[in-house]
N, C-alpha and C. Protein backbone atom coordinates (compact mmCIF):
# COMPACT_ATOMS: atom_id res chain seq x y z
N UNK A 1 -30.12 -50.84 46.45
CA UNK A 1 -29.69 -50.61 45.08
C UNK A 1 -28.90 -49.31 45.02
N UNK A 2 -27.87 -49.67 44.49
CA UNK A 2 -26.87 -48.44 44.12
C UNK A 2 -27.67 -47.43 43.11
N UNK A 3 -27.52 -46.09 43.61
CA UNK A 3 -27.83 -44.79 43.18
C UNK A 3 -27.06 -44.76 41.70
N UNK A 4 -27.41 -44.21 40.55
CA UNK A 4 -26.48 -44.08 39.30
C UNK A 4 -26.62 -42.36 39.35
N UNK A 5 -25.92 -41.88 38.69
CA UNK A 5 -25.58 -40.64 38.15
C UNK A 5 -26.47 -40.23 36.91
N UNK A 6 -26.93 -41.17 36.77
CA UNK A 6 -28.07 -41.09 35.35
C UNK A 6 -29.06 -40.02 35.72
N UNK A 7 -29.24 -39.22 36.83
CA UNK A 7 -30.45 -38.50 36.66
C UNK A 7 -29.44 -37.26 36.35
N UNK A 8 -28.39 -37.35 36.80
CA UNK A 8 -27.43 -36.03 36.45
C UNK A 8 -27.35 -35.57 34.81
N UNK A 9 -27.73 -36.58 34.18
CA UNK A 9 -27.64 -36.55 32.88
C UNK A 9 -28.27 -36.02 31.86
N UNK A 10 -27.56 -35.31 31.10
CA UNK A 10 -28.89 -34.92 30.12
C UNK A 10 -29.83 -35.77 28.95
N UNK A 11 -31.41 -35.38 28.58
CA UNK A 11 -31.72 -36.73 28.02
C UNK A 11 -30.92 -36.90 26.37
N UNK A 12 -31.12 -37.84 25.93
CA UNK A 12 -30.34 -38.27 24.49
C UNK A 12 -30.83 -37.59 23.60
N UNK A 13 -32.14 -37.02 23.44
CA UNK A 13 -32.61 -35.91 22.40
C UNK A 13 -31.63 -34.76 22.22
N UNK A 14 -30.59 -34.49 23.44
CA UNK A 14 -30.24 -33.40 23.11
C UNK A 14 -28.69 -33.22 22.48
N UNK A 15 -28.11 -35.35 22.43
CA UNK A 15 -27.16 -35.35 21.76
C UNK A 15 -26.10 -34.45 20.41
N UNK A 16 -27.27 -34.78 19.44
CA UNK A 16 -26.95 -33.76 18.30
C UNK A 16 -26.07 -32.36 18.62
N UNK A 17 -26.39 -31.58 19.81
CA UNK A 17 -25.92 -30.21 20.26
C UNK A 17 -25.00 -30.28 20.61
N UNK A 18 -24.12 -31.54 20.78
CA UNK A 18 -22.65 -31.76 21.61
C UNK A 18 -22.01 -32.64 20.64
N UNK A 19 -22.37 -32.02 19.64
CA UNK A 19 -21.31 -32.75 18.29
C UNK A 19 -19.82 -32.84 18.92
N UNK A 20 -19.15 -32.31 19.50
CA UNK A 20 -17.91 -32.02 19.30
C UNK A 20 -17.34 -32.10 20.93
N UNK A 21 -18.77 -33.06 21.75
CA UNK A 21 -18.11 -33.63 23.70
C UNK A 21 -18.65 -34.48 23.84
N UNK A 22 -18.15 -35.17 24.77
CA UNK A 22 -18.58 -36.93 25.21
C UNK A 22 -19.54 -36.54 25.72
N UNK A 23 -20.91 -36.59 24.88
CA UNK A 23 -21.76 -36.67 25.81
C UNK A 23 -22.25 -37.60 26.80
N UNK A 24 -21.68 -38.42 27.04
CA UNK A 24 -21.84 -39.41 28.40
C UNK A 24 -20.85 -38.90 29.24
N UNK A 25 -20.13 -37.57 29.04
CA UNK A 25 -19.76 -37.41 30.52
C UNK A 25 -20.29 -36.16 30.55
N UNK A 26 -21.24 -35.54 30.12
CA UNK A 26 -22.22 -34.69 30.31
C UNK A 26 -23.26 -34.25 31.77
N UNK A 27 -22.50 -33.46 32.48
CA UNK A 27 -23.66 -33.34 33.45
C UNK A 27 -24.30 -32.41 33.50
N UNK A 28 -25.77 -32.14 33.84
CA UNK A 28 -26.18 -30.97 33.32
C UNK A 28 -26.24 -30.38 34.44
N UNK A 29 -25.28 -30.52 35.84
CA UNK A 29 -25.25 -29.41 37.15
C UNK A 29 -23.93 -28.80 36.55
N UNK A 30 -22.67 -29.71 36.70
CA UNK A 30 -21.40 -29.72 36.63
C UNK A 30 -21.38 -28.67 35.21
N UNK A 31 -21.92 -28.59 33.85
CA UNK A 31 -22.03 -28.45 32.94
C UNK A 31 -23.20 -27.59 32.21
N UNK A 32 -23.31 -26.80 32.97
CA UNK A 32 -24.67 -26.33 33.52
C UNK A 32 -24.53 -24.89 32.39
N UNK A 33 -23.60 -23.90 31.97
CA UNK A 33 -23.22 -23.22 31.08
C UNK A 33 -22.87 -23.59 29.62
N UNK A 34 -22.46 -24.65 29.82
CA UNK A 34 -22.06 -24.96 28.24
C UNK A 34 -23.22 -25.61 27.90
N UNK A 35 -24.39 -26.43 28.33
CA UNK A 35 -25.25 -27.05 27.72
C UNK A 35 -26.43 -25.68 27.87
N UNK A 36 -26.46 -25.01 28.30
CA UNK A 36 -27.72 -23.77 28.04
C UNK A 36 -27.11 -23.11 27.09
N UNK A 37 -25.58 -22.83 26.65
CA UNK A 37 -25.26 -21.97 25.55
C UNK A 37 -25.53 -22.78 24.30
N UNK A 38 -25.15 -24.44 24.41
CA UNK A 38 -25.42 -25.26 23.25
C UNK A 38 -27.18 -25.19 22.69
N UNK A 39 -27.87 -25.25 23.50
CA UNK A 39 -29.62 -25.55 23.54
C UNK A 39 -30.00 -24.08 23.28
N UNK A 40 -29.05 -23.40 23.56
CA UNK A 40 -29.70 -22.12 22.93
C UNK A 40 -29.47 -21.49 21.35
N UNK A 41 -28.18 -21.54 21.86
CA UNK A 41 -27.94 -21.58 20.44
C UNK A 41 -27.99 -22.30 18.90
N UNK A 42 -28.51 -23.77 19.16
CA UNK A 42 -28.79 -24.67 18.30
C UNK A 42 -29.97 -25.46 18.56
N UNK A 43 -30.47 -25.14 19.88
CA UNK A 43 -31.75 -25.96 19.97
C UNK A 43 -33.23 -25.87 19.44
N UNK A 44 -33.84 -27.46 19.30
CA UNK A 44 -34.90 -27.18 18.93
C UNK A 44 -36.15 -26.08 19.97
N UNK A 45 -37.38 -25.93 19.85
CA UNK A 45 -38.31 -25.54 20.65
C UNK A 45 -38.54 -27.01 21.82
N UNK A 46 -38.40 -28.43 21.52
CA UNK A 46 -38.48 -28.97 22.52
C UNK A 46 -37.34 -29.19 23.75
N UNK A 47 -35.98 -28.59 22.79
CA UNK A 47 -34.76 -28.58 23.71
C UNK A 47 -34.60 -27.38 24.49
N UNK A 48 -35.54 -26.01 24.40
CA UNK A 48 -35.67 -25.07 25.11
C UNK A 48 -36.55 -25.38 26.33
N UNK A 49 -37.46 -26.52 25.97
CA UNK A 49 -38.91 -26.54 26.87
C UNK A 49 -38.09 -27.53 28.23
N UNK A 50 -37.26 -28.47 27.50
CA UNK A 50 -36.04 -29.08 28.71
C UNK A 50 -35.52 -28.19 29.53
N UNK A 51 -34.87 -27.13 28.66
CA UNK A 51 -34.17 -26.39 29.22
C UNK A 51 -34.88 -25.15 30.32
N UNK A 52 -35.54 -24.96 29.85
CA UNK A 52 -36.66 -24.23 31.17
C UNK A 52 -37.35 -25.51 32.23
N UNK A 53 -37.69 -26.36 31.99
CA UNK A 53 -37.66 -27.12 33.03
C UNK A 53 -36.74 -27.72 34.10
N UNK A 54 -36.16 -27.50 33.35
CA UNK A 54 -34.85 -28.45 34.37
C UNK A 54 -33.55 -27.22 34.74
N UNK A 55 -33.82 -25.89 34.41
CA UNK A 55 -32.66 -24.70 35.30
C UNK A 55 -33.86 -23.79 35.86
N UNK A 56 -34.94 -23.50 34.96
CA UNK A 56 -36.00 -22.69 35.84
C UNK A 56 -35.63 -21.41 34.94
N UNK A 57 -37.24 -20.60 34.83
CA UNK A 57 -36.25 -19.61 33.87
C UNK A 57 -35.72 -18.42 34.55
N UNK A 58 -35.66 -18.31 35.85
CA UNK A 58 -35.12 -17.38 36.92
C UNK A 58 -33.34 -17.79 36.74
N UNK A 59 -33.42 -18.67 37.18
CA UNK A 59 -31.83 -19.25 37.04
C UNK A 59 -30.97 -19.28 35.07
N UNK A 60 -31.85 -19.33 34.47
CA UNK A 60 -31.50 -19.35 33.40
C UNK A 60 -31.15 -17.72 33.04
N UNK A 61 -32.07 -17.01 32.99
CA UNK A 61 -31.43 -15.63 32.67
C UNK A 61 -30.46 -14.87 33.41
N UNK A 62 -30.40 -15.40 34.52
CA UNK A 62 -29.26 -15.16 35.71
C UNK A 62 -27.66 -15.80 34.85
N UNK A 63 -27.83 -16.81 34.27
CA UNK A 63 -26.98 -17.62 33.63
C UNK A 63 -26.72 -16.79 32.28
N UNK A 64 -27.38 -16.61 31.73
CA UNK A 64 -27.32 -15.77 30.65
C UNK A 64 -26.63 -14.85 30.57
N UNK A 65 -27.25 -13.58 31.57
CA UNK A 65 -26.58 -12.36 31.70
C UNK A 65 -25.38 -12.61 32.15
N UNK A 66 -24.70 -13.18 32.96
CA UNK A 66 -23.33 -13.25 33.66
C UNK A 66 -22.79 -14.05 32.45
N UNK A 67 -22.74 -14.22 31.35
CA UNK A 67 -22.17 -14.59 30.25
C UNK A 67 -21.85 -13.72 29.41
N UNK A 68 -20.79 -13.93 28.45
CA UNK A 68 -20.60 -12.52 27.26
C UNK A 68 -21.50 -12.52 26.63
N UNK A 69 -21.65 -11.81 26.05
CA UNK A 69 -22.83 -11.79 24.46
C UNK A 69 -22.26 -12.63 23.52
N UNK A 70 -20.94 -12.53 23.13
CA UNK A 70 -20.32 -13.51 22.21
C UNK A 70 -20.47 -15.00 22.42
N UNK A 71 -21.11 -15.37 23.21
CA UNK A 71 -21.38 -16.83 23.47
C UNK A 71 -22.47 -17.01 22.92
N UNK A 72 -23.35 -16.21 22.10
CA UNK A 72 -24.77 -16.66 21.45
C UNK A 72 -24.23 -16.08 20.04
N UNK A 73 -25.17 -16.83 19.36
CA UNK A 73 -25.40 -16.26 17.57
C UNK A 73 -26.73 -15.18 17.92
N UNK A 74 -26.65 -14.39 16.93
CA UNK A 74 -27.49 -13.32 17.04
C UNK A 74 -29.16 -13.59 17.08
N UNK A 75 -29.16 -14.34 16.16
CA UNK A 75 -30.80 -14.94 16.44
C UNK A 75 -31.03 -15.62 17.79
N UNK A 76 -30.14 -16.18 18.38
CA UNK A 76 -30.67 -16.60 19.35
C UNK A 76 -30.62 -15.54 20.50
N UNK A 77 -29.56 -14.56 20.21
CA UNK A 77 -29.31 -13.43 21.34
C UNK A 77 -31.26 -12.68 20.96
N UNK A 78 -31.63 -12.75 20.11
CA UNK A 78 -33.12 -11.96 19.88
C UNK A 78 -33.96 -13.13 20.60
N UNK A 79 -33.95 -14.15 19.98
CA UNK A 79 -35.21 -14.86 20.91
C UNK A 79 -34.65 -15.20 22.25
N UNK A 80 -33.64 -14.96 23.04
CA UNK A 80 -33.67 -14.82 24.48
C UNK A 80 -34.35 -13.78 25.13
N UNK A 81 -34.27 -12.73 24.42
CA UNK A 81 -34.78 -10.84 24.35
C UNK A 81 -36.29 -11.44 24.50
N UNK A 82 -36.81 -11.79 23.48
CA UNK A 82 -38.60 -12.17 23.13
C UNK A 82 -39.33 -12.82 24.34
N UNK A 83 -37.89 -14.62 24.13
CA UNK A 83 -39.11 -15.35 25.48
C UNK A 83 -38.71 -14.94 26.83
N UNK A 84 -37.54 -14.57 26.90
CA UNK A 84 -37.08 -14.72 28.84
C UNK A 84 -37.03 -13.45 29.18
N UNK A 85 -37.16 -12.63 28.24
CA UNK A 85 -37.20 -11.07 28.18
C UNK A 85 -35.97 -10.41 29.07
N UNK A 86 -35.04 -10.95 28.54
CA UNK A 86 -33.41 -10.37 29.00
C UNK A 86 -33.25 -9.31 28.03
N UNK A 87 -33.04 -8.45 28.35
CA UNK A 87 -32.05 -6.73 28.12
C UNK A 87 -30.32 -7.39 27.37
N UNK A 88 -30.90 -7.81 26.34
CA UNK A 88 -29.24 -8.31 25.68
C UNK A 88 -28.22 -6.85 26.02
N UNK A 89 -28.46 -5.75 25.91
CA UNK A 89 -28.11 -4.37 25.82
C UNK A 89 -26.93 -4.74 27.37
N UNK A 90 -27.94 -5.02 28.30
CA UNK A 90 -27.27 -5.21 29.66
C UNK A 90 -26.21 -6.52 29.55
N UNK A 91 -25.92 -7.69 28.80
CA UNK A 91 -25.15 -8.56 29.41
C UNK A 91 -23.76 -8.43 28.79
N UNK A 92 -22.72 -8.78 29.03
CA UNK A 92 -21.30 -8.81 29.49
C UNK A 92 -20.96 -8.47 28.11
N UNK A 93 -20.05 -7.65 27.46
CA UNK A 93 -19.54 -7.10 26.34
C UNK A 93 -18.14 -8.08 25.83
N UNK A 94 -17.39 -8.19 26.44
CA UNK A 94 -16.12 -9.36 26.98
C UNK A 94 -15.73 -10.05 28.53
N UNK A 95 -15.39 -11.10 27.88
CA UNK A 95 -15.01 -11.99 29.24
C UNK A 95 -13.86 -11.47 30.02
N UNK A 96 -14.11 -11.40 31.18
CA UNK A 96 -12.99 -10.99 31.96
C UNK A 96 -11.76 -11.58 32.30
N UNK A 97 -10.83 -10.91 32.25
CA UNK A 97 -9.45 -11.96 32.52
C UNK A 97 -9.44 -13.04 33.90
N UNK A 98 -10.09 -12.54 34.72
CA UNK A 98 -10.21 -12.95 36.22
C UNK A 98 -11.07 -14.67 35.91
């Protein structure tokens, strides 16, 4: 039996957050930044509990910090501070031209 790409996928609960991308061509390796900025910034508490399962929260704040700050709304820049206990103070001020 042929292998599908379906495990690459993210589950359908988290549709709603990608108002505005195909989410069937959604991968959550390939796509791996824009769906932790979406789930963070608009997600429920069960779309966070995905989201720590499935990047790890080592890899996730690693992801975080190497991002601008301008990629979160402010409430969510505080509850990243609370649960994953990232130093918002420390991550990227503007994106680099490079």
């Amino acid at each position: 039996m042929a292998q599908t790409n379906q495990e690459h996928k993210p589950p359908s609960f988290l549709k709603p957050l990608f108002w505005s991308y195909r989410f069937d061509r959604l991968d959550f390796e390939k796509h791996k930044k824009l769906i932790l900025v979406n789930v963070v910034n608009y997600g429920r508490w069960q779309d966070w509990l995905w989201l720590v399962r499935t990047y790890g929260e080592d890899d996730i704040k690693r992801t975080i910090t190497a991002l601008p700050v301008s990629e979160f709304r402010p409430r969510a820049l505080r509850l990243i501070a609370l649960l994953l206990n990232v130093d918002i103070k420390r991550m990227r001020r503007v994106r680099s031209i490079n």
